[in-house]
Protein backbone atom coordinates (compact mmCIF):
# COMPACT_ATOMS: atom_id res chain seq x y z
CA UNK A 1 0.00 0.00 0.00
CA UNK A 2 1.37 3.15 -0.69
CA UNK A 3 2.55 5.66 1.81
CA UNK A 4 2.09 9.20 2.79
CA UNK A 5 4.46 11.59 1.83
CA UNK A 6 3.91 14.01 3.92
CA UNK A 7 3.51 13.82 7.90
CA UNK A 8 3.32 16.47 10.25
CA UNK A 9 3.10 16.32 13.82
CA UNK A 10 2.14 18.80 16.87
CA UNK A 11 5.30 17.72 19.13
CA UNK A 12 5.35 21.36 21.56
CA UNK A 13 2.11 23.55 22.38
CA UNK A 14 2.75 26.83 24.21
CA UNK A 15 0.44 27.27 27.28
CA UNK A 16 -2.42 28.81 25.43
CA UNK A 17 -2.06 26.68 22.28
CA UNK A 18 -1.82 29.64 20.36
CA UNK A 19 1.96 28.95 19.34
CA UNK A 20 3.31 25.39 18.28
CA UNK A 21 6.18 23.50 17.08
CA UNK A 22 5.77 20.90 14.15
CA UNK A 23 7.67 18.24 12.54
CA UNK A 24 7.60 17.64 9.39
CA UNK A 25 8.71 14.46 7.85
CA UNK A 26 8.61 14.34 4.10
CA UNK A 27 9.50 10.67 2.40
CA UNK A 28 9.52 10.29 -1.76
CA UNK A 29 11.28 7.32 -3.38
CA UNK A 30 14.41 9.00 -3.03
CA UNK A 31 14.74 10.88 0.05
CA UNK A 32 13.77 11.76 3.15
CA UNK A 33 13.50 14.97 5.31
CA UNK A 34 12.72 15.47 8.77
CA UNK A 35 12.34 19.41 9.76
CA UNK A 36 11.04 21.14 13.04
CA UNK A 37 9.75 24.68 12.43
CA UNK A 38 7.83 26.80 15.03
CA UNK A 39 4.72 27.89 13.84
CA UNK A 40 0.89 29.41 14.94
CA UNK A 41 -2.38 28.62 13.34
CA UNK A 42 -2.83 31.31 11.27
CA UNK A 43 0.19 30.65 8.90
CA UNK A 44 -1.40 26.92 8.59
CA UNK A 45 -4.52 28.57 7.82
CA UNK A 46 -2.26 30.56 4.89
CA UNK A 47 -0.82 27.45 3.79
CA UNK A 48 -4.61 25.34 3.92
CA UNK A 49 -6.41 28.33 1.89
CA UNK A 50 -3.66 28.76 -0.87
CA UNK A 51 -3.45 24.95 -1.21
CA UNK A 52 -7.30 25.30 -1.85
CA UNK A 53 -7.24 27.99 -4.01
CA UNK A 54 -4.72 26.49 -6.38
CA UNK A 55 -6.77 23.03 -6.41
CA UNK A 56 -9.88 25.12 -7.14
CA UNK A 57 -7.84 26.71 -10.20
CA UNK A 58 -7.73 30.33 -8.89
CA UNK A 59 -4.18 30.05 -8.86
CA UNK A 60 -1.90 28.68 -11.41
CA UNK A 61 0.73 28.09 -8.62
CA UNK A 62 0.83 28.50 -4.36
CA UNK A 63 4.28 28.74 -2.41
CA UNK A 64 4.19 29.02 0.88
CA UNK A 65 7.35 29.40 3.11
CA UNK A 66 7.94 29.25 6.83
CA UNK A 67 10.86 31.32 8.45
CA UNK A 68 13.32 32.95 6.19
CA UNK A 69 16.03 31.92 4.20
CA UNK A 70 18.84 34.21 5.96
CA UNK A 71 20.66 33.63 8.20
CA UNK A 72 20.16 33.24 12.20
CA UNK A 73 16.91 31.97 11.83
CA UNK A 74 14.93 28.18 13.32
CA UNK A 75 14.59 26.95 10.03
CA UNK A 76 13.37 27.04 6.27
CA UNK A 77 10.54 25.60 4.69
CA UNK A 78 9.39 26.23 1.25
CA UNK A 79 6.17 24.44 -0.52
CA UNK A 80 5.73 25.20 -3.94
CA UNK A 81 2.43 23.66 -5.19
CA UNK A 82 2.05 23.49 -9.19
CA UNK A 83 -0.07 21.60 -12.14
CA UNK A 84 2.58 18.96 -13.88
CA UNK A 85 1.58 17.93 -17.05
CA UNK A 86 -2.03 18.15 -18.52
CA UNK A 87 -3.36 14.69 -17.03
CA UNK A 88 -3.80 15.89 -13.58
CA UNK A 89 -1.08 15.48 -11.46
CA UNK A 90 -0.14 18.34 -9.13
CA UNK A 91 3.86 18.95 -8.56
CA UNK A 92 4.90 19.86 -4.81
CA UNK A 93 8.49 21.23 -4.63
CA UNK A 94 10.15 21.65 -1.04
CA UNK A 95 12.27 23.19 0.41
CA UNK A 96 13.68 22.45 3.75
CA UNK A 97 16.83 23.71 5.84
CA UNK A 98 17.29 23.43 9.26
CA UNK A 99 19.64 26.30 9.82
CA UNK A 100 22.02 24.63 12.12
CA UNK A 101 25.43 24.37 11.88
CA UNK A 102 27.65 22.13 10.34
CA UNK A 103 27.71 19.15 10.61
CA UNK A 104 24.15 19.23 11.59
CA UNK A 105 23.24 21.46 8.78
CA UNK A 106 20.20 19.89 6.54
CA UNK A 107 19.30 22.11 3.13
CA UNK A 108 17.23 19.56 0.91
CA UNK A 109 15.31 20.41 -2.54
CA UNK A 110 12.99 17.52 -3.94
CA UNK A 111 9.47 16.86 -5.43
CA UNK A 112 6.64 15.79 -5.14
CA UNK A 113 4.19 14.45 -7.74
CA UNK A 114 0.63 13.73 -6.54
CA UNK A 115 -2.89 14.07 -8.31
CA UNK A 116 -5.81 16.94 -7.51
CA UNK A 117 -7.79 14.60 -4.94
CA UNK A 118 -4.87 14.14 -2.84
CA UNK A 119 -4.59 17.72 -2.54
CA UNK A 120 -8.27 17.91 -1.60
CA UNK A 121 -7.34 15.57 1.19
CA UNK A 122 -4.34 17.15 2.40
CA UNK A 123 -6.24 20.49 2.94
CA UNK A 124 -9.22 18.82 4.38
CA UNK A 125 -6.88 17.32 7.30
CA UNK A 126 -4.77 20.46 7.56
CA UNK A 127 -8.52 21.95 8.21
CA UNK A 128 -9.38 19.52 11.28
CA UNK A 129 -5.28 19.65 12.34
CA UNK A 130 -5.85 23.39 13.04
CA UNK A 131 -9.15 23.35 14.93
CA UNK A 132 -7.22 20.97 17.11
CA UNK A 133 -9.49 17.80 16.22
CA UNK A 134 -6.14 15.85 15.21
CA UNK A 135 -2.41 16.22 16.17
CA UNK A 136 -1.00 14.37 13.49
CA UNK A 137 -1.64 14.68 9.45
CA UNK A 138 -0.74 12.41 6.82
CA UNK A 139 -1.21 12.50 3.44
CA UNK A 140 0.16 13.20 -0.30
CA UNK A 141 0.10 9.91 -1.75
CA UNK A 142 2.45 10.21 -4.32
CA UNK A 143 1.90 9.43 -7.80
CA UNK A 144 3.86 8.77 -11.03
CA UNK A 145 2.91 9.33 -14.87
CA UNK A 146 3.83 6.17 -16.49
């Protein structure tokens, strides 16, 4: 069966809930990336409404980023979201670094390649992952044009 490619994870909650750390752990056929960025609600409420607008065709393209990529900062994470092909699939290009330093350092570029429902899913859970409902997510099922 396949798996998830995406999985994210509540692992800290500040006393009022209001602030949060994630981590991330993002597996294709040819890597892996495990990332912990601090984050609040209302930037996963950015990412779930750009994800939706792009998979209702308002947008040709959604990126979304989390910190900066400069120096001194908790991490880096871009999510690119795009239409590959003309058959359906949907392209998702990250971007992770973990801004430590060497030789902890992690800076990782990959993709993606999913279809339109799986993107319906994904924002669906990110939906009931920021009301609270759930503390984990998976989802992204990738797939590959033959």
């Amino acid at each position: 069966m396949p798996q998830p490619s995406v999985k994210i994870q509540k692992i800290w909650l500040d006393d009022d809930d209001s602030f949060f750390e994630l981590n991330l752990d993002f597996c294709t056929g040819h890597c892996s990336v495990n990332i912990n960025i601090f984050t609040d609600n209302e930037e996963l409420e950015k990412l779930r409404e750009g994800v939706m607008d792009f998979s209702s065709f308002k947008q040709k393209e959604f990126l979304w980023t989390a910190g900066e990529d400069v120096e001194n900062v908790s991490h880096f994470l871009s999510m690119r979201f795009f239409l590959y092909g003309n058959r359906g699939y949907v392209g998702v290009e990250v971007t992770a670094d973990n801004k430590l330093e060497s030789p902890y350092s992690v800076r990782a570029t990959f993709f993606l390649v999913t279809v339109l429902s799986q993107i319906d899913d994904f924002t669906r859970k990110l939906g009931s992952f920021i009301k609270g409902e759930i503390y984990e997510l998976e989802s992204l099922i990738q797939s590959f044009e033959q």
